[in-house]
Protein backbone atom coordinates (compact mmCIF):
# COMPACT_ATOMS: atom_id res chain seq x y z
CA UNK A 1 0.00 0.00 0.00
CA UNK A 2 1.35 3.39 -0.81
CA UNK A 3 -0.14 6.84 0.65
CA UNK A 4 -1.72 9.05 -1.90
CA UNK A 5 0.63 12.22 -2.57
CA UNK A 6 -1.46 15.55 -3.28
CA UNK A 7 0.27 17.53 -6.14
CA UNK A 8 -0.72 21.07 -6.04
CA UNK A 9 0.99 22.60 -9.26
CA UNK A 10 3.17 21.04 -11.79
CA UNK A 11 6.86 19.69 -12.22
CA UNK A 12 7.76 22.58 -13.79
CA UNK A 13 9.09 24.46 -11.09
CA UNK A 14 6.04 25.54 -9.43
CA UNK A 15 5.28 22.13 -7.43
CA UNK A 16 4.01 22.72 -3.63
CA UNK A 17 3.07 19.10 -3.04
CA UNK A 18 2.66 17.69 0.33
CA UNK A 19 1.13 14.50 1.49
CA UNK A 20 -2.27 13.36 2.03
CA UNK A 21 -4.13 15.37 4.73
CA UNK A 22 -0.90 17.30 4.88
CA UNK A 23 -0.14 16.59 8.27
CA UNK A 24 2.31 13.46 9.65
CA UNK A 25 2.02 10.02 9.20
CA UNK A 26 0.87 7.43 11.83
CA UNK A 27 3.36 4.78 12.42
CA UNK A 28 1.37 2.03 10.42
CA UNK A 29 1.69 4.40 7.60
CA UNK A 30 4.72 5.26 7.73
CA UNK A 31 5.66 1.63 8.18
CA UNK A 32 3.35 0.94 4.43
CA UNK A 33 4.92 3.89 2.92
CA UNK A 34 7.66 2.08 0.71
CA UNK A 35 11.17 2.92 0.48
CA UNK A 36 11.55 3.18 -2.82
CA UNK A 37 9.20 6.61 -2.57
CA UNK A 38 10.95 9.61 -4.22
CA UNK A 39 9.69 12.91 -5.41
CA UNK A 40 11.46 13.38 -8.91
CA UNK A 41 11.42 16.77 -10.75
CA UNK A 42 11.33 16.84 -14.61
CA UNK A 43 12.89 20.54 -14.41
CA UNK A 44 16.21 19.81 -12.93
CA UNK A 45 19.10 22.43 -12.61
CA UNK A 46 21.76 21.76 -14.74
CA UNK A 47 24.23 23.57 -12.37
CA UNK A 48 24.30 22.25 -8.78
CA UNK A 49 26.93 24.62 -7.25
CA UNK A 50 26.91 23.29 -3.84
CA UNK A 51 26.79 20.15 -2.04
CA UNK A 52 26.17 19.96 1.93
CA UNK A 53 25.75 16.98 4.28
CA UNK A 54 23.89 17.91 7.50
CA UNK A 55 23.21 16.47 11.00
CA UNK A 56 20.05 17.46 12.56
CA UNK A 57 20.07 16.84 16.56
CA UNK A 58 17.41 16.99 18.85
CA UNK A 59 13.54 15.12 18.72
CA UNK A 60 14.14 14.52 15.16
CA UNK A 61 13.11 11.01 14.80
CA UNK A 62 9.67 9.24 15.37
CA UNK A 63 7.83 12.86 14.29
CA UNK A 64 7.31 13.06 10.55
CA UNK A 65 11.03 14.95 10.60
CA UNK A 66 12.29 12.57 7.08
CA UNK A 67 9.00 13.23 5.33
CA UNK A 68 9.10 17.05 6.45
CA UNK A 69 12.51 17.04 4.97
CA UNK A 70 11.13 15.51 1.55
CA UNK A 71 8.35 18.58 1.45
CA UNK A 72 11.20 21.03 2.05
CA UNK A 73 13.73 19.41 -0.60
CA UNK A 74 10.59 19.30 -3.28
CA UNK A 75 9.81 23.29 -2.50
CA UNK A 76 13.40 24.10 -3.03
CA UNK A 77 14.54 21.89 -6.06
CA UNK A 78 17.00 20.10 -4.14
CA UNK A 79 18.38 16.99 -4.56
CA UNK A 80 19.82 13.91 -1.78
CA UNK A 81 19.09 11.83 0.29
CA UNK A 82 17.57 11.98 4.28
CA UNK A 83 17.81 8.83 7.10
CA UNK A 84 17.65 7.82 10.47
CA UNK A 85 20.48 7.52 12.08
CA UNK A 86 21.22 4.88 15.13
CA UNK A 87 22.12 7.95 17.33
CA UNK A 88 18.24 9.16 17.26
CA UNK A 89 19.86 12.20 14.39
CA UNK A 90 18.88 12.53 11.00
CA UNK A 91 21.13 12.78 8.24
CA UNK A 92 20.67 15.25 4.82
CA UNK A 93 22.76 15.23 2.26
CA UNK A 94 21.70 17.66 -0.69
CA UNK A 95 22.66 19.26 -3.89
CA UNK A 96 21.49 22.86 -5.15
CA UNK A 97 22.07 25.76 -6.29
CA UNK A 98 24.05 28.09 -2.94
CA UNK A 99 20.75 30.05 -2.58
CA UNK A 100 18.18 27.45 -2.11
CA UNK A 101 20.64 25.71 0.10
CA UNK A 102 20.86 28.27 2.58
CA UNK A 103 16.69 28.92 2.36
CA UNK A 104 16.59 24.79 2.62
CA UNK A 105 18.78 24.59 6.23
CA UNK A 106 16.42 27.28 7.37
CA UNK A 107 13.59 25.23 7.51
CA UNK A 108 15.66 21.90 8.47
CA UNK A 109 16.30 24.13 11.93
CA UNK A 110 12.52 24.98 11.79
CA UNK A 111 11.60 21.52 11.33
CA UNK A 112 7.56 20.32 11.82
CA UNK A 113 5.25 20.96 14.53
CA UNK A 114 6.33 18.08 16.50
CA UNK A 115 10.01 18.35 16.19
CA UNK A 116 12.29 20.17 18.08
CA UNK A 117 15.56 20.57 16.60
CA UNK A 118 18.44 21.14 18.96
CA UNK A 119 21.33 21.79 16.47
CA UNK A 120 22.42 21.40 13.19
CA UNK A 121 26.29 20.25 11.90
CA UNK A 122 27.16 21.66 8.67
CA UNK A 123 29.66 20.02 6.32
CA UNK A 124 30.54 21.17 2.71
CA UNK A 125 31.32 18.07 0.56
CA UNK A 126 32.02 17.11 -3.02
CA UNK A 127 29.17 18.20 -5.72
CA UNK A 128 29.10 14.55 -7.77
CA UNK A 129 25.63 15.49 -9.67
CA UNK A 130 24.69 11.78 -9.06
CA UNK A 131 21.39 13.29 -7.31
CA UNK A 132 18.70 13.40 -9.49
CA UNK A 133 15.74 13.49 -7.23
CA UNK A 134 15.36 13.53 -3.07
CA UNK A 135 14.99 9.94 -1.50
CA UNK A 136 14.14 8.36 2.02
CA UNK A 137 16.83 6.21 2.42
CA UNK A 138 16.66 3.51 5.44
């Protein structure tokens, strides 16, 4: 079984999608939801200028914090990955354009309702342009 996703503008660079009801999963959903989800863009930027891994500390795991970080990446066009890690953090590594990637770690510290982020590390890393679309990865 896979959730319903609400699309509320197209893939060309207006896209505000968020997911059913728009508010956070229950844990037997987010158990169904399957890994393999992605959102995928058919406008993608051709230049990625920076690449960024980030640590997000604090309640970030067990409150919709992975699937708020797939809204965010879809608003801002940018690409990676997000997961769990074993220390209760949550990892985000993403691709854009320097802009968007500033405007995207704003709302990683803002996080959802139920979140409470206590910190965020920053690391610049190695642009590869192997992202072409932002996953859940377990």
């Amino acid at each position: 079984m896979q959730l319903p996703i609400v699309f509320n503008g197209d893939f060309n660079g207006d896209f505000n999608g968020d997911f059913y009801g728009g508010g956070l999963m229950t844990n037997r959903a987010r158990d169904c939801y399957s890994a393999r989800h992605r959102y995928s863009f058919t406008h993608h930027k051709t230049l990625m200028t920076v690449a960024r891994r980030f640590i997000i500390s604090g309640l970030v795991q067990g409150v919709g914090y992975r699937y708020f970080v797939l809204r965010a990446a879809a608003r801002h066009q940018v690409f990676g990955t997000v997961r769990n890690l074993p220390d209760e953090r949550v990892e985000v590594v993403a691709e854009g354009d320097r802009e968007t990637m500033d405007e995207f770690k704003n709302e990683l510290a803002a996080g959802p309702l139920m979140a409470e982020v206590s910190g965020i590390e920053e690391t610049d890393i190695e642009v590869t342009g192997r992202f072409r679309d932002f996953r859940l990865d377990h």
